[in-house]
C-alpha atoms as a PDB file:
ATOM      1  CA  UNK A   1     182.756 138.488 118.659  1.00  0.00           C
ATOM      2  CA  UNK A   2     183.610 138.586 122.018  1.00  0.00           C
ATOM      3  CA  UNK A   3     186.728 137.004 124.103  1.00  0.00           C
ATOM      4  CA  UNK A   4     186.611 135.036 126.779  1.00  0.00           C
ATOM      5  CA  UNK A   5     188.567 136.298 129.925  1.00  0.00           C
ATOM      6  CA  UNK A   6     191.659 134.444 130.817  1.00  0.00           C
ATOM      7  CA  UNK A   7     191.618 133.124 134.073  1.00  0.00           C
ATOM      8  CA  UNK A   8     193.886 133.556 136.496  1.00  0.00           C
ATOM      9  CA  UNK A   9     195.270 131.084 138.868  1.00  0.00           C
ATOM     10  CA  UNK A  10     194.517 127.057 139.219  1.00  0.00           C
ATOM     11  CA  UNK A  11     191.712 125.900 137.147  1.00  0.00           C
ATOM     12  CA  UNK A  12     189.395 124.281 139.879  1.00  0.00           C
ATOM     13  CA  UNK A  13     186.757 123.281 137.689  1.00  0.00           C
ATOM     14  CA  UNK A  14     185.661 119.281 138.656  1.00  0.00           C
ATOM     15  CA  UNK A  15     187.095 117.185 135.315  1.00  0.00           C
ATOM     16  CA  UNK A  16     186.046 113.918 137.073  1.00  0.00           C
ATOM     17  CA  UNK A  17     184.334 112.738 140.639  1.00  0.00           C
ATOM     18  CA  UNK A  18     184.112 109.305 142.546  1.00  0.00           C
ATOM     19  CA  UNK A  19     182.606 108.813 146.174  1.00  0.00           C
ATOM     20  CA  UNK A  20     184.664 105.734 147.857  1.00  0.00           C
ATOM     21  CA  UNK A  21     183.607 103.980 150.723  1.00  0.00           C
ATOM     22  CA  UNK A  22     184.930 106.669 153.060  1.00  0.00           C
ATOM     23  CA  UNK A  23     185.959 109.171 150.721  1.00  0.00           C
ATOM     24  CA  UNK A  24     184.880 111.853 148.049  1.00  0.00           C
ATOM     25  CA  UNK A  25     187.383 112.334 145.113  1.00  0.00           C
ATOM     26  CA  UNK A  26     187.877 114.890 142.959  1.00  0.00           C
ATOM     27  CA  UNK A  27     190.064 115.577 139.608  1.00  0.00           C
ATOM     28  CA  UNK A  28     190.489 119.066 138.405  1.00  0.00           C
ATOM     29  CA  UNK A  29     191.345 119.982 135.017  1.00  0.00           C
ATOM     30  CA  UNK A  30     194.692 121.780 136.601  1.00  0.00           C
ATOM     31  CA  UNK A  31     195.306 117.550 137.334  1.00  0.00           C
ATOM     32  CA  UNK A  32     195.241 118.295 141.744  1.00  0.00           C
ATOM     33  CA  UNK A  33     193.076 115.711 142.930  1.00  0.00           C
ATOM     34  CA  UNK A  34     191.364 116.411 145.700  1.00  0.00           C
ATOM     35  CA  UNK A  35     190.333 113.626 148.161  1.00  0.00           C
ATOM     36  CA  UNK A  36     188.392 114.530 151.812  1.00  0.00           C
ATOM     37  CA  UNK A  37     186.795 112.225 154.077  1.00  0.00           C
ATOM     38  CA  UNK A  38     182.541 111.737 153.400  1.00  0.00           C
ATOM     39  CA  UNK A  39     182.319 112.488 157.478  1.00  0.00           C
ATOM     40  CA  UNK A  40     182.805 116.306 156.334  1.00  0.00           C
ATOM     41  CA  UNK A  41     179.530 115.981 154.616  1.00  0.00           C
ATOM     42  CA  UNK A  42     177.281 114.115 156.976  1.00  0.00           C
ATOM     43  CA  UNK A  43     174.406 113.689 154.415  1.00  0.00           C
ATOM     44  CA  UNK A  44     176.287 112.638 151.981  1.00  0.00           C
ATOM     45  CA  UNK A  45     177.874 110.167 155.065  1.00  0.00           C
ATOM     46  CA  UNK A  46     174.880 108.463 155.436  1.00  0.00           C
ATOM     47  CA  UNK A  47     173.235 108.224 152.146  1.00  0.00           C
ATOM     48  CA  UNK A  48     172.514 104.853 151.076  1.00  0.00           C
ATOM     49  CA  UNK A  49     175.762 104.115 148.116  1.00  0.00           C
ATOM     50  CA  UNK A  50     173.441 104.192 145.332  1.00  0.00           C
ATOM     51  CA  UNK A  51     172.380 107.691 146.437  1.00  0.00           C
ATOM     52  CA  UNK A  52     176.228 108.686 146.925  1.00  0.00           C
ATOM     53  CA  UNK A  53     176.713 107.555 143.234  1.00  0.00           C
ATOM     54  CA  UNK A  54     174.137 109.374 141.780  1.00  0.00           C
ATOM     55  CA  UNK A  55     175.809 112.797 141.194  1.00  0.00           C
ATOM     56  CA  UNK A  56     176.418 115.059 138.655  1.00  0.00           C
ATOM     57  CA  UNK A  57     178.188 118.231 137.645  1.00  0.00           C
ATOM     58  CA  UNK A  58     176.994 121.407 137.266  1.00  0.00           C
ATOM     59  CA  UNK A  59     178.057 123.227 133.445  1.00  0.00           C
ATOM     60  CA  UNK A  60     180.545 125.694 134.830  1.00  0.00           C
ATOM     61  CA  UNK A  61     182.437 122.220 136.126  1.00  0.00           C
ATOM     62  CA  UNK A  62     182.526 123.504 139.813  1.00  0.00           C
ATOM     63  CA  UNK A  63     180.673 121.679 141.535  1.00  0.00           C
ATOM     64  CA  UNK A  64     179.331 118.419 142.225  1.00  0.00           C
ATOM     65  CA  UNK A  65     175.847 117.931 143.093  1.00  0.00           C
ATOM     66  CA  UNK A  66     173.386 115.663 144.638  1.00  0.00           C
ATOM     67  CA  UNK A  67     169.755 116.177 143.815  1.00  0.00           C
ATOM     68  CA  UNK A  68     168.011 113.621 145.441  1.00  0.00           C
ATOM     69  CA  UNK A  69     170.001 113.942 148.678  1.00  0.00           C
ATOM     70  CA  UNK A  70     169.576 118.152 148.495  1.00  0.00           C
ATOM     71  CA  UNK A  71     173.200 118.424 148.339  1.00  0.00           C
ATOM     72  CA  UNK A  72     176.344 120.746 146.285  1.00  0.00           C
ATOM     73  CA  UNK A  73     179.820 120.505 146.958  1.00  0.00           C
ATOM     74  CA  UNK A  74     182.153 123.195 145.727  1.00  0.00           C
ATOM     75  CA  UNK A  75     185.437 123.278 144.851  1.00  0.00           C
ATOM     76  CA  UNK A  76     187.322 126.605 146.405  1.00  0.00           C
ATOM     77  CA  UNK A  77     190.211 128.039 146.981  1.00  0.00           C
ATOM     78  CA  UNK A  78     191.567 129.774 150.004  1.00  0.00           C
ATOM     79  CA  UNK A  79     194.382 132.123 151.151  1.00  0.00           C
ATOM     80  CA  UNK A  80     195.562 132.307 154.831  1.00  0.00           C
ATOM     81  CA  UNK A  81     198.743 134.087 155.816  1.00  0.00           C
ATOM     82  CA  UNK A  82     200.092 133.611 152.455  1.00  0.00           C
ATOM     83  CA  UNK A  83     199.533 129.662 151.928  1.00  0.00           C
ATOM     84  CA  UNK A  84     197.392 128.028 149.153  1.00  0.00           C
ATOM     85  CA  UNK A  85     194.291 125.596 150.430  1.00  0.00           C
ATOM     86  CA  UNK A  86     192.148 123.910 148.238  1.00  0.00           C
ATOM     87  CA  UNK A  87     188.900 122.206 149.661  1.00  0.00           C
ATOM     88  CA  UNK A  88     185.917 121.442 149.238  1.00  0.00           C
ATOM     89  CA  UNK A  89     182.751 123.977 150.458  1.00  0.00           C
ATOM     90  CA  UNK A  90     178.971 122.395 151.092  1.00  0.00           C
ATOM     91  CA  UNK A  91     175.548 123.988 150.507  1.00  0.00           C
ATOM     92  CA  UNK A  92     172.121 122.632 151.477  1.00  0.00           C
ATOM     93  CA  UNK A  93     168.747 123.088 149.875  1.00  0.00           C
ATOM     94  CA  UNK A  94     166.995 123.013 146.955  1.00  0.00           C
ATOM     95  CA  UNK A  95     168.846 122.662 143.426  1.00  0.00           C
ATOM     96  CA  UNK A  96     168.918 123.056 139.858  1.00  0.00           C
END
């Protein structure tokens, strides 16, 4: 039988994930919630709100995706000169 590694650091996997009006939300299992503005992600921006509601998650629980609209979002997390960031990271193109 084999183990499953530990992980190390936050958890950043997505538990939960709500576009607002001018905002995409996100609630990791580590219980940060991460909120950004939808101008980041300009196709998500100016999707029509039944399109911005129609997301899922992928099975790993890190990101949030958009099928119709072509579009993942990514939780990650950065280091620069010693600080923590968490954010969110966009891809375009064809998906699962």
């Amino acid at each position: 039988m084999l183990k499953s590694a530990a992980r190390s650091g936050p958890d950043l996997r997505i538990k939960r994930a709500s576009v607002k009006r001018y905002r995409l939300c996100a609630e990791l299992y580590d219980e940060r919630v991460i909120a950004v503005p939808l101008s980041w992600f300009p196709k998500l921006y100016k999707a029509k709100p039944k399109d911005q509601q129609e997301w899922m998650l992928n099975k790993a629980g890190d990101e949030i995706f958009w099928k119709r609209l072509g579009l993942a979002i990514t939780a990650a997390q950065r280091r620069w000169a010693g600080n923590e960031t968490l954010h969110f990271a966009s891809a375009y193109g064809p998906l699962p």
